[in-house]
C-alpha atoms as a PDB file:
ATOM      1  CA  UNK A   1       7.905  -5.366 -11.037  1.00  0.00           C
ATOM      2  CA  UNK A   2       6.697  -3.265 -13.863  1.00  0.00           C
ATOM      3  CA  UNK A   3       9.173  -2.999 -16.446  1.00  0.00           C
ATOM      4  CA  UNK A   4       8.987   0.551 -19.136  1.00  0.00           C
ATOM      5  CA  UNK A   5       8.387  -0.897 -22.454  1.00  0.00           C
ATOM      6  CA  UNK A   6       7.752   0.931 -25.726  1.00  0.00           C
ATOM      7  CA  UNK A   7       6.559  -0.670 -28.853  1.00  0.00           C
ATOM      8  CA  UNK A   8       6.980  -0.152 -32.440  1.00  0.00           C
ATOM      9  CA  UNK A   9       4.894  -1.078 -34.824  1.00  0.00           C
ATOM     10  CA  UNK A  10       5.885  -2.104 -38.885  1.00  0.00           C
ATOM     11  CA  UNK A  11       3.387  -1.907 -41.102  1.00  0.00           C
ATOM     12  CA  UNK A  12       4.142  -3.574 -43.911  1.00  0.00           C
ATOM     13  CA  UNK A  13       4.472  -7.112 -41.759  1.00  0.00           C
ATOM     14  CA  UNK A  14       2.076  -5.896 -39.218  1.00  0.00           C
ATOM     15  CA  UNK A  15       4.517  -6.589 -36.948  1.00  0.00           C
ATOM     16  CA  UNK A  16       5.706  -5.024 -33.014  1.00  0.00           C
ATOM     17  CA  UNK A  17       9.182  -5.103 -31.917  1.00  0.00           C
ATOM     18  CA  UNK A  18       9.619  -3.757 -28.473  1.00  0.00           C
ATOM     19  CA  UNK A  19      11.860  -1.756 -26.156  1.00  0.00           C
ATOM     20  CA  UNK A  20      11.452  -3.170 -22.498  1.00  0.00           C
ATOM     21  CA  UNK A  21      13.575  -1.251 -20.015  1.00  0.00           C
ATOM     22  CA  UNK A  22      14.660  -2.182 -16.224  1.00  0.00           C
ATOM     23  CA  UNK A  23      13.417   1.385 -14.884  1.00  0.00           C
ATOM     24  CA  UNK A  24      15.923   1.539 -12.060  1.00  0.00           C
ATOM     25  CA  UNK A  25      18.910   0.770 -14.482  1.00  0.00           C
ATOM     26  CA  UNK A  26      18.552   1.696 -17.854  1.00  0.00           C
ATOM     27  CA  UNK A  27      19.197  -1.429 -18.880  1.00  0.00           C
ATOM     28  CA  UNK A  28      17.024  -2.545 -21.531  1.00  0.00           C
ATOM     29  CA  UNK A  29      16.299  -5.220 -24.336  1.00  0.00           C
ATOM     30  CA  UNK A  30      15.116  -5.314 -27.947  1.00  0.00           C
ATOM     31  CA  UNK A  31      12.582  -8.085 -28.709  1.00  0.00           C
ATOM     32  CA  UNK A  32      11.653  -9.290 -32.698  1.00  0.00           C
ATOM     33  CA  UNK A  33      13.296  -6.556 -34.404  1.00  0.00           C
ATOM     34  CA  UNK A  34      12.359  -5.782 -37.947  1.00  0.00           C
ATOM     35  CA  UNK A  35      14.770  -5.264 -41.377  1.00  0.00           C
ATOM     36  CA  UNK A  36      12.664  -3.877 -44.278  1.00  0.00           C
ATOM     37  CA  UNK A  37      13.268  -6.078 -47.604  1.00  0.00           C
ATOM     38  CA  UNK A  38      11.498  -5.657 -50.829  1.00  0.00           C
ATOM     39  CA  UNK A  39      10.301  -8.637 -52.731  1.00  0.00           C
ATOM     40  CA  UNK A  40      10.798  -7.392 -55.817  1.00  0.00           C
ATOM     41  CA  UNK A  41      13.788  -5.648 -55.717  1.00  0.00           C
ATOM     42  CA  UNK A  42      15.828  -7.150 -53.414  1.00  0.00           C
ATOM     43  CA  UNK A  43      16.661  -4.379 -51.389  1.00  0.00           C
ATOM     44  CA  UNK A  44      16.706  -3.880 -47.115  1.00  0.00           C
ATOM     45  CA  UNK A  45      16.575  -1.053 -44.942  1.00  0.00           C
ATOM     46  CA  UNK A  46      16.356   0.157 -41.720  1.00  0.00           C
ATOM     47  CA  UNK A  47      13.917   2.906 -41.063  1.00  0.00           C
ATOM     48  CA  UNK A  48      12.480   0.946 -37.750  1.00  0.00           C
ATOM     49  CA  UNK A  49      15.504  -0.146 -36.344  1.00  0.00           C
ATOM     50  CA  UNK A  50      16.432   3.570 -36.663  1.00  0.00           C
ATOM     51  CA  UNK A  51      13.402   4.693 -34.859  1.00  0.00           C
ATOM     52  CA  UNK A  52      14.601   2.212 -32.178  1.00  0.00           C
ATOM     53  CA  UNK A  53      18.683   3.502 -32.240  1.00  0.00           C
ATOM     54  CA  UNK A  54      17.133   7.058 -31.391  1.00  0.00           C
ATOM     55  CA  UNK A  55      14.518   5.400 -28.842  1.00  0.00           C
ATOM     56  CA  UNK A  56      17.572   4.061 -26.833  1.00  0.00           C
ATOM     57  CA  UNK A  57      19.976   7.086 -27.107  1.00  0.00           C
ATOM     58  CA  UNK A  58      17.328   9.813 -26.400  1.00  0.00           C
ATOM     59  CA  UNK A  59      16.476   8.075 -23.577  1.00  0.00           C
ATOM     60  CA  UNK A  60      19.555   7.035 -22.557  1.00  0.00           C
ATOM     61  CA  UNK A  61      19.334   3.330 -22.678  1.00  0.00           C
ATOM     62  CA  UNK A  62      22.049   0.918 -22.564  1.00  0.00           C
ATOM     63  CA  UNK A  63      21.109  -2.168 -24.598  1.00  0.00           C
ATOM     64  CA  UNK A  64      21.780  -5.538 -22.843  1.00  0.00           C
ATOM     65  CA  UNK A  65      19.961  -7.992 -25.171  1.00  0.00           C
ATOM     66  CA  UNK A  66      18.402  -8.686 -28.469  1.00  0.00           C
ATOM     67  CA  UNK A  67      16.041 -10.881 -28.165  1.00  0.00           C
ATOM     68  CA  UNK A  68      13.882 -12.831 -30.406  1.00  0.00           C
ATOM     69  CA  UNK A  69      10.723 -15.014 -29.357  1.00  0.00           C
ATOM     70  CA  UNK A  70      11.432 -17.409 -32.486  1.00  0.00           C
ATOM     71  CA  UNK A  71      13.221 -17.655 -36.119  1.00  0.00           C
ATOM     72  CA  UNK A  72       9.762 -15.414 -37.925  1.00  0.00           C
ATOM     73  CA  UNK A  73       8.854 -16.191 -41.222  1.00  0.00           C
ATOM     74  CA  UNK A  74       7.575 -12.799 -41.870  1.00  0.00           C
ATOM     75  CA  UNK A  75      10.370 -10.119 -41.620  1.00  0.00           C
ATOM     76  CA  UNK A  76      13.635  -9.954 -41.801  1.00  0.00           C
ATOM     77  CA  UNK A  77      15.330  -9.378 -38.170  1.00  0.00           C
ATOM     78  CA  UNK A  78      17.440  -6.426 -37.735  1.00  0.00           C
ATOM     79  CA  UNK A  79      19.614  -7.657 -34.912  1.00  0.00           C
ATOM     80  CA  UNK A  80      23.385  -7.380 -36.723  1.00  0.00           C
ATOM     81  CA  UNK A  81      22.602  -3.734 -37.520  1.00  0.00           C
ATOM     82  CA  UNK A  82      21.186  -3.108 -33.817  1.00  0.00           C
ATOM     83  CA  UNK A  83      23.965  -4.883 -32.364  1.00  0.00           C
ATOM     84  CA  UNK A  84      26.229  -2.993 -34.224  1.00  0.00           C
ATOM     85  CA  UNK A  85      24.692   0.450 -33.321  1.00  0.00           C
ATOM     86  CA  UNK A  86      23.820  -0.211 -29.983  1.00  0.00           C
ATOM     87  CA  UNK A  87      25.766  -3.107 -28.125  1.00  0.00           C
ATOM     88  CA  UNK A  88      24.042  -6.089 -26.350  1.00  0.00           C
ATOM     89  CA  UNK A  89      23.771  -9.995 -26.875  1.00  0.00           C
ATOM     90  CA  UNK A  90      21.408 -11.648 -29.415  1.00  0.00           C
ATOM     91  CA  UNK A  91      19.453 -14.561 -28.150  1.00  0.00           C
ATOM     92  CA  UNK A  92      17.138 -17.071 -28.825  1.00  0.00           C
ATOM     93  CA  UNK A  93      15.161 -20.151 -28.194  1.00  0.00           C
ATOM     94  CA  UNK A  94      17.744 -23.642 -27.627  1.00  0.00           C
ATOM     95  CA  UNK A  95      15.561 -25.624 -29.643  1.00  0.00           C
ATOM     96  CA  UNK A  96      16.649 -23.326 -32.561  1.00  0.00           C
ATOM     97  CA  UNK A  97      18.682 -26.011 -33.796  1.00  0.00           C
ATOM     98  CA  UNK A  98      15.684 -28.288 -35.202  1.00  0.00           C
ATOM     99  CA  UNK A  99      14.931 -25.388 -36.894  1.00  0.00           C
ATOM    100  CA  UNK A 100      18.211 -24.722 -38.362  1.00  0.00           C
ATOM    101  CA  UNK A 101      18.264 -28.692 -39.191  1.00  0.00           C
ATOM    102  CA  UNK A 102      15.154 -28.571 -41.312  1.00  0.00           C
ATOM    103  CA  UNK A 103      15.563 -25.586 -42.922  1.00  0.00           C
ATOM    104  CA  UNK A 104      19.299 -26.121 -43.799  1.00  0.00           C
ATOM    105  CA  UNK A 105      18.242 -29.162 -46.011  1.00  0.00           C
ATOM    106  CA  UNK A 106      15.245 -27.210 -47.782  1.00  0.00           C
ATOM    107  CA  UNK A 107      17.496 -24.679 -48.299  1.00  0.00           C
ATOM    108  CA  UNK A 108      20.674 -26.643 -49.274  1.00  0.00           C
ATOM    109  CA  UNK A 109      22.151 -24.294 -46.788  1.00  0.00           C
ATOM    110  CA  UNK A 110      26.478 -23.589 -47.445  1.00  0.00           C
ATOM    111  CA  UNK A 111      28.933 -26.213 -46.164  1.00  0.00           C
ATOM    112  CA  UNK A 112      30.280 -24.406 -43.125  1.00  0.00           C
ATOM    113  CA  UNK A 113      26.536 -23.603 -41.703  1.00  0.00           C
ATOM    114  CA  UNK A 114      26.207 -24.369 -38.322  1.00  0.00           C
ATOM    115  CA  UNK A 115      22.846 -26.151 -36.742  1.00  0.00           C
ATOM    116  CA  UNK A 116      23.933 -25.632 -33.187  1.00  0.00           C
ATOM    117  CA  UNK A 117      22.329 -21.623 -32.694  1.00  0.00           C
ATOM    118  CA  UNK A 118      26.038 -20.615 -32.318  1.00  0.00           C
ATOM    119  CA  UNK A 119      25.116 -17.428 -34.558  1.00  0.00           C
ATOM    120  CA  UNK A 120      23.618 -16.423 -31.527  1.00  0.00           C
ATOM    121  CA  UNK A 121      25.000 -14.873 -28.079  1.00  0.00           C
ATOM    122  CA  UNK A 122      22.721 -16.916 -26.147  1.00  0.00           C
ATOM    123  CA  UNK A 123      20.544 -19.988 -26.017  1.00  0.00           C
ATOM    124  CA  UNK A 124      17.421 -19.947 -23.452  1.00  0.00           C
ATOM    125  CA  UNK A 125      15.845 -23.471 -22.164  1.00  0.00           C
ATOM    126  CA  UNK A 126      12.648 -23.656 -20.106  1.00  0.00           C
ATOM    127  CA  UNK A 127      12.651 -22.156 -16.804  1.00  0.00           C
ATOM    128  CA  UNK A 128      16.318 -20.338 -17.810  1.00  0.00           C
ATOM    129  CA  UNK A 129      16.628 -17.053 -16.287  1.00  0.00           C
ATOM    130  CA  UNK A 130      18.911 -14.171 -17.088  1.00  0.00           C
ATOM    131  CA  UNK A 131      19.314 -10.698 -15.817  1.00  0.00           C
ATOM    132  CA  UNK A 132      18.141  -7.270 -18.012  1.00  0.00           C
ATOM    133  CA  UNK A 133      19.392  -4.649 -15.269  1.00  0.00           C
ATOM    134  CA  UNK A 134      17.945  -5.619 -11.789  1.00  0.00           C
ATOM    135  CA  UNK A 135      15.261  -7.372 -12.893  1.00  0.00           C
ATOM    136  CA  UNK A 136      15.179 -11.088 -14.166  1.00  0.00           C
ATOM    137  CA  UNK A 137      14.377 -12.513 -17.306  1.00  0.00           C
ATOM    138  CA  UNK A 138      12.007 -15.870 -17.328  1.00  0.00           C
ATOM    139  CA  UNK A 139      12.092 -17.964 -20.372  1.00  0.00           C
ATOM    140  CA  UNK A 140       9.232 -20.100 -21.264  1.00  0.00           C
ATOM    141  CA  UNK A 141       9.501 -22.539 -23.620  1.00  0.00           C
ATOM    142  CA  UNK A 142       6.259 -21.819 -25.887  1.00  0.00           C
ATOM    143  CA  UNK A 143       6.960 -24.382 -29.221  1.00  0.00           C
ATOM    144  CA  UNK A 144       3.995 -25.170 -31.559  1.00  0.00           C
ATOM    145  CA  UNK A 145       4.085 -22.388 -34.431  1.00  0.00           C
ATOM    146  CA  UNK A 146       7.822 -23.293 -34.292  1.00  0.00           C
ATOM    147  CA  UNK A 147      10.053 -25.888 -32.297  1.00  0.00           C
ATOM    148  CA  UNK A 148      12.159 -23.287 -31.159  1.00  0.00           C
ATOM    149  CA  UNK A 149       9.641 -20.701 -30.047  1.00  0.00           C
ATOM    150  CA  UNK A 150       9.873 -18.688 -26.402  1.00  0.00           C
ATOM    151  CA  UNK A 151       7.948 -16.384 -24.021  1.00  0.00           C
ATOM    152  CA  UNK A 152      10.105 -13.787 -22.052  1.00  0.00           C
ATOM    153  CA  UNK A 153       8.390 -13.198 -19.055  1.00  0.00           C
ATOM    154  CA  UNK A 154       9.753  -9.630 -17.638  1.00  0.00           C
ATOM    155  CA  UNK A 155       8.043  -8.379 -14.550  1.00  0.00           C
ATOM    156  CA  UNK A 156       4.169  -8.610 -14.885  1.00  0.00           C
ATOM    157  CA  UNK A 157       4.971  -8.254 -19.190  1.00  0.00           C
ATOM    158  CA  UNK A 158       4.998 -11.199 -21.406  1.00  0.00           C
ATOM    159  CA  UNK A 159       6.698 -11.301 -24.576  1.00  0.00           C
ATOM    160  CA  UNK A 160       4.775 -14.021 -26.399  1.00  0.00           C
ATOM    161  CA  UNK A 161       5.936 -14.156 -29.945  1.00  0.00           C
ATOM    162  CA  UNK A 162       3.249 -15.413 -32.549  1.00  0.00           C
ATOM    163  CA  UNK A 163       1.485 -18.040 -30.453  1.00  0.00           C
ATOM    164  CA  UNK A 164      -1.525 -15.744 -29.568  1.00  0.00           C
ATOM    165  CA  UNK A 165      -3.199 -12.966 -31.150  1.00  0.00           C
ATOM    166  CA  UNK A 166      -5.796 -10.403 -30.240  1.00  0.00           C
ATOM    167  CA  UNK A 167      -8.604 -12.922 -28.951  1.00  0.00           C
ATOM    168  CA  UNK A 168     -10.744 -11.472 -31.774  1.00  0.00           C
ATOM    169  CA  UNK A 169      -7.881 -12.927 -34.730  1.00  0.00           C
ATOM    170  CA  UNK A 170      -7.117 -16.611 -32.248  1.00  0.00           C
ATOM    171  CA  UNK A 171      -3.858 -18.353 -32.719  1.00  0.00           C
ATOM    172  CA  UNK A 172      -0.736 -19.000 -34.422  1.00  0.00           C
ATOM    173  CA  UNK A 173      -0.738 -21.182 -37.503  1.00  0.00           C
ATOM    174  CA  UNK A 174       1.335 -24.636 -36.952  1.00  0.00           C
ATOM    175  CA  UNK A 175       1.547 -25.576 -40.447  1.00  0.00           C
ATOM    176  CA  UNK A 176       5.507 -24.917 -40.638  1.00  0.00           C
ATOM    177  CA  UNK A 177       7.807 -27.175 -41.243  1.00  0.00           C
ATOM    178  CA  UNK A 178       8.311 -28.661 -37.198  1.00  0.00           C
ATOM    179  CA  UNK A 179       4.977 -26.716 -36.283  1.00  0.00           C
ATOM    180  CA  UNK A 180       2.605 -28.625 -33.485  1.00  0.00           C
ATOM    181  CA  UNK A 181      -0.891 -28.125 -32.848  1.00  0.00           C
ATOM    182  CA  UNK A 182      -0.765 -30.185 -29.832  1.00  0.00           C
ATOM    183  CA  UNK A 183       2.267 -29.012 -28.731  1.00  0.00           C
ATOM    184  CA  UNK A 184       0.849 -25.003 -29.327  1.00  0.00           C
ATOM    185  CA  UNK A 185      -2.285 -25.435 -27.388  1.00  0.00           C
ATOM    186  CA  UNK A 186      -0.053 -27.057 -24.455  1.00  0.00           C
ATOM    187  CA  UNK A 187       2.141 -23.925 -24.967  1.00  0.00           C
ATOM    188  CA  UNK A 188      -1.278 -21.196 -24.724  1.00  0.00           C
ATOM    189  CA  UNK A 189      -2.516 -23.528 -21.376  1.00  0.00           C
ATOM    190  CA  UNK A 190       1.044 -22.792 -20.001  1.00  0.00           C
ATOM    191  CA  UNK A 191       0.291 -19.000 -20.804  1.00  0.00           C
ATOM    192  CA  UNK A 192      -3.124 -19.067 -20.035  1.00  0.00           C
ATOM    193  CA  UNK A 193      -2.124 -20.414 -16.595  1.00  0.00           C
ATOM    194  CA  UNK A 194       0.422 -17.135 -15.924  1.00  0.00           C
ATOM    195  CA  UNK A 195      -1.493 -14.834 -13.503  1.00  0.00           C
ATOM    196  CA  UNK A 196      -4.467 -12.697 -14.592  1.00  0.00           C
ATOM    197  CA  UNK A 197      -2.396  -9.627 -14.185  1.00  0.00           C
ATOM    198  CA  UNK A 198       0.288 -10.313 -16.693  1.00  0.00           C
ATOM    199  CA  UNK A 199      -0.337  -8.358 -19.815  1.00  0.00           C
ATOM    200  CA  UNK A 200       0.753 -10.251 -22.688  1.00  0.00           C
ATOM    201  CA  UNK A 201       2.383  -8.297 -25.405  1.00  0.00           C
ATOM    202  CA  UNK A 202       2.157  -9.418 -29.403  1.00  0.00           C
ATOM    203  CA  UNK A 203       4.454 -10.155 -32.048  1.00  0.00           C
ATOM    204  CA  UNK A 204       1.877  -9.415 -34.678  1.00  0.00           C
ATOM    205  CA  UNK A 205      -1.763  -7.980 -34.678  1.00  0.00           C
ATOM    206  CA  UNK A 206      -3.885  -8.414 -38.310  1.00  0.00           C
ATOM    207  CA  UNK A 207      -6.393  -6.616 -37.929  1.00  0.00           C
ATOM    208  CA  UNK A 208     -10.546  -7.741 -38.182  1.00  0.00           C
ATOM    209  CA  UNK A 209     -13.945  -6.836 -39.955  1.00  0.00           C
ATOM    210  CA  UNK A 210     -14.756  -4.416 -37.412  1.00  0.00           C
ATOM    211  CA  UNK A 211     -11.721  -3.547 -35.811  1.00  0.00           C
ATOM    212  CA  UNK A 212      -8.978  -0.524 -37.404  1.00  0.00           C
ATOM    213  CA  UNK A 213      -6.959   0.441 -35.063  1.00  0.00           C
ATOM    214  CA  UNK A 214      -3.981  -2.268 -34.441  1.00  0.00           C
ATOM    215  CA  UNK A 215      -2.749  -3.465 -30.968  1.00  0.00           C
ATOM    216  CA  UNK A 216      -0.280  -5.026 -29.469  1.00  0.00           C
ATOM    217  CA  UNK A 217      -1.317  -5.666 -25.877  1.00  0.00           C
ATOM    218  CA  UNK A 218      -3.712  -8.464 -24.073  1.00  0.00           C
ATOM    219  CA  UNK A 219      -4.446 -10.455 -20.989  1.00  0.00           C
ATOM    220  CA  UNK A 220      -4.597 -13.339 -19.477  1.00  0.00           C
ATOM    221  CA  UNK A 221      -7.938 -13.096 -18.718  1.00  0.00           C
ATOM    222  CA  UNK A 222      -9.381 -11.704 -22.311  1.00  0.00           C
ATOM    223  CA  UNK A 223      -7.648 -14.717 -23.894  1.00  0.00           C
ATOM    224  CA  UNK A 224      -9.094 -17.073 -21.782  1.00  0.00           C
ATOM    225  CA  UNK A 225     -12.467 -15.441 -21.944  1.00  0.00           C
ATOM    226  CA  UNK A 226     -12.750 -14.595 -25.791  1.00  0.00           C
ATOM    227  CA  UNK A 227     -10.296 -15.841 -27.739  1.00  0.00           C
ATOM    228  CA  UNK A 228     -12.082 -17.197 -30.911  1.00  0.00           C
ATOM    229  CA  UNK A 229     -10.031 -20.301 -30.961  1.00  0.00           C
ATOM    230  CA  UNK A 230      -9.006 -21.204 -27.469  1.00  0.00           C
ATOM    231  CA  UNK A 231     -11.143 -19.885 -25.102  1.00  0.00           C
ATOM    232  CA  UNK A 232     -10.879 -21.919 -21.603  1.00  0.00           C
ATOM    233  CA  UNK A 233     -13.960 -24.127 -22.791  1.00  0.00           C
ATOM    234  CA  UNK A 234     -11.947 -25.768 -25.780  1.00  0.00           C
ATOM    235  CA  UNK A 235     -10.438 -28.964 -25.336  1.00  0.00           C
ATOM    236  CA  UNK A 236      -7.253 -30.252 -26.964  1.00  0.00           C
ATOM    237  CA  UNK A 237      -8.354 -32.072 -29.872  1.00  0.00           C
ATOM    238  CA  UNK A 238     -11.361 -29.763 -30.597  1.00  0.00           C
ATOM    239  CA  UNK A 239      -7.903 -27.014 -31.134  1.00  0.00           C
ATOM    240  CA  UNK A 240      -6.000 -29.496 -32.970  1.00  0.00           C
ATOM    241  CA  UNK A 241      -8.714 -30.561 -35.173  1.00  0.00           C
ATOM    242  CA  UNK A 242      -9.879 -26.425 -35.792  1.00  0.00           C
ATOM    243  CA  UNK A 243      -5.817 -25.524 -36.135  1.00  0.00           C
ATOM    244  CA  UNK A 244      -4.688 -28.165 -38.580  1.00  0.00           C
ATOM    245  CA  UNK A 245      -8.653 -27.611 -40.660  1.00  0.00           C
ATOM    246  CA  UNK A 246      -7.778 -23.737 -40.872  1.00  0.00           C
ATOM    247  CA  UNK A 247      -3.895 -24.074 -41.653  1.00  0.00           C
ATOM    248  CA  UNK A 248      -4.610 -26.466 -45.061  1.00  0.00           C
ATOM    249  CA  UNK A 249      -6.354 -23.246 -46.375  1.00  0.00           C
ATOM    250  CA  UNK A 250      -3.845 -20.452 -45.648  1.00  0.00           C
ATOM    251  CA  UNK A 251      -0.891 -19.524 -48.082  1.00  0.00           C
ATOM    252  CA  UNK A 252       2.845 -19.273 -47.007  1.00  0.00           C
ATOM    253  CA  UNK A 253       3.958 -15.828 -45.719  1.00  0.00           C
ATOM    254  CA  UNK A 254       4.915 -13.690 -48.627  1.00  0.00           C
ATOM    255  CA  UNK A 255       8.227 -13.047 -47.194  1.00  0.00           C
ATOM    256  CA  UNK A 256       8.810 -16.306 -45.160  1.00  0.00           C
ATOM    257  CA  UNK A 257      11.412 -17.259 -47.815  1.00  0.00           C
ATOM    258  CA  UNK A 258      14.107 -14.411 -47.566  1.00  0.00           C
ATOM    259  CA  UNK A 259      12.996 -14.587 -43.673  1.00  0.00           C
ATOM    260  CA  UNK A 260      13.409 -17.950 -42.765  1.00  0.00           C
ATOM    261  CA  UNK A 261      17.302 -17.956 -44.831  1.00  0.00           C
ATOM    262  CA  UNK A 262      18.375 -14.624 -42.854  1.00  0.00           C
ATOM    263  CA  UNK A 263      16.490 -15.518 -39.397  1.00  0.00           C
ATOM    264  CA  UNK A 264      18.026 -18.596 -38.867  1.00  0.00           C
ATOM    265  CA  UNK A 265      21.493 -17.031 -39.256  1.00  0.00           C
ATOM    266  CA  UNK A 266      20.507 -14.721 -36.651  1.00  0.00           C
ATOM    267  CA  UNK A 267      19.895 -11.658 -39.005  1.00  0.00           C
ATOM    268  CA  UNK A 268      22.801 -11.980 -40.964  1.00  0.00           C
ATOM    269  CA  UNK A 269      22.616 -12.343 -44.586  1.00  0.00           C
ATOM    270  CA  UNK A 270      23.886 -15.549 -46.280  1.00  0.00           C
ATOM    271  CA  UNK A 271      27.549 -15.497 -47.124  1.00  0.00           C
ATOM    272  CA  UNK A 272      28.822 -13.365 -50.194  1.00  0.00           C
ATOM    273  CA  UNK A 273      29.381 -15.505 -53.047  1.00  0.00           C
ATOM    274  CA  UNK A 274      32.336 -14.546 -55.217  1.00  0.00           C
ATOM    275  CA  UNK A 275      31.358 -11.199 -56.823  1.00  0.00           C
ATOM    276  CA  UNK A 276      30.756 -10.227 -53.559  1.00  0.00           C
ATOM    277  CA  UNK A 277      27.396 -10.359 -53.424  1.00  0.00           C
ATOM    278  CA  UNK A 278      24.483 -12.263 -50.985  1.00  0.00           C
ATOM    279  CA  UNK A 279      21.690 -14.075 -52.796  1.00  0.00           C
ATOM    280  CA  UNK A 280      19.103 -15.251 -51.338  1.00  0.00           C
ATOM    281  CA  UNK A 281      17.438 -18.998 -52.683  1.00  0.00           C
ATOM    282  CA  UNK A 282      13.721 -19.443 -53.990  1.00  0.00           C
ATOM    283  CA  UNK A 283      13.132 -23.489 -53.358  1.00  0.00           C
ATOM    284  CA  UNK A 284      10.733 -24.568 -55.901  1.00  0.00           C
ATOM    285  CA  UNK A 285       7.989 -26.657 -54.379  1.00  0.00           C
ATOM    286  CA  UNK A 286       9.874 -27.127 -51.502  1.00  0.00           C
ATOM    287  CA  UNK A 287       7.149 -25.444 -48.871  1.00  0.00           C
END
């Protein structure tokens, strides 16, 4: 089945959150959301989610899930204020825990923070399904770029987080704290191995020399074709040895900070302190 999707695209992360719709239903999901936040003032907003709130009621939508492919370390997610607008159950990856484990420690997280994903509605384990309408969500585990990462596989459409790329750009950086290069090229074979008619949608495109126009939509068959760093004539440790060669150079995300403390609470800020107000921690040489 083909499910109606409609993307939306932020800018300033270079980042797609999706609406994927059961066509004979309604019914419908929100995948990676994005919350604006400022670096250097401090200050969120909504002005995507609110594109997607009007999405859904002017097309008369009734949200069943929020979904996110893994805890991003890029933007902020927007599920609280979606939920809150629009109904529907958050969800994530099981394996979040690990990630709420490590993170908790860097970030000397408060004493009544939970490392079991309870912040979230639901939990999805490899081969899990889970209805959105009539149609049936598959969960792939997809871990490498994070422990915790999924695919949602929704008709012939695959939700694949930040483990690919356009084939031009390659491959998710595993240079996280509980990233994987083996484990992410093991991940893109189990992709790789879906049929050559799923289209496999983006969490993120950055664009190339010689490309302007930003997209959030491959296939199975470009990616194992073209893709710069994992085309189907690249073995294992020729991926691991590129991956882990390319990721010493790179610098953290400039927001994966105020992401990482507000994803892995499943959008939600961290708890007022007692003027009332949220702060957010900067770990010093901690990353």
């Amino acid at each position: 089945m083909t499910p109606s999707l409609t993307p939306f695209f932020d800018a300033d992360t270079f980042t797609y959150s999706y609406v994927v719709a059961d066509p004979a239903t309604g019914y419908c999901a929100i995948i990676d959301s994005v919350r604006e936040y400022a670096p250097n003032s401090g200050r969120t907003s909504y002005h995507g989610a609110d594109r997607i709130i009007a999405h859904v009621r002017d097309h008369g939508l009734t949200v069943e899930w929020i979904l996110e492919t893994h805890v991003h370390a890029d933007h902020l997610s927007a599920a609280p204020y979606l939920k809150a607008a629009l109904g529907g159950r958050t969800g994530i990856g099981a394996r979040i825990d690990l990630v709420q484990q490590t993170f908790a420690r860097i970030f000397n997280a408060e004493a009544g923070f939970a490392t079991d994903g309870s912040q979230f509605d639901a939990l999805f384990a490899h081969g899990d399904g889970f209805p959105l309408g009539s149609m049936t969500v598959a969960v792939l585990h997809t871990p490498g770029h994070t422990p915790a990462c999924v695919t949602y596989l929704i008709g012939d459409a695959a939700f694949i987080g930040d483990t690919l790329f356009m084939p031009d750009y390659g491959t998710a950086r595993c240079d996280f704290p509980g990233g994987d290069a083996r484990a992410l090229y093991r991940s893109i074979r189990r992709l790789l191995d879906l049929q050559e008619t799923t289209r496999l949608f983006l969490c993120h495109d950055y664009l190339t020399p010689g490309r302007t126009v930003h997209q959030c939509e491959t296939g199975v068959s470009a990616q194992r074709a073209t893709n710069i760093h994992i085309n189907q004539s690249v073995s294992e440790d020729d991926f691991v040895a590129m991956r882990t060669a390319r990721d010493a150079g790179l610098d953290m995300p400039r927001l994966i900070l105020p992401s990482v403390q507000v994803n892995m609470r499943a959008g939600a800020l961290p708890p007022p302190e007692g003027n009332g107000t949220s702060y957010l921690k900067m770990p010093v040489d901690a990353l």
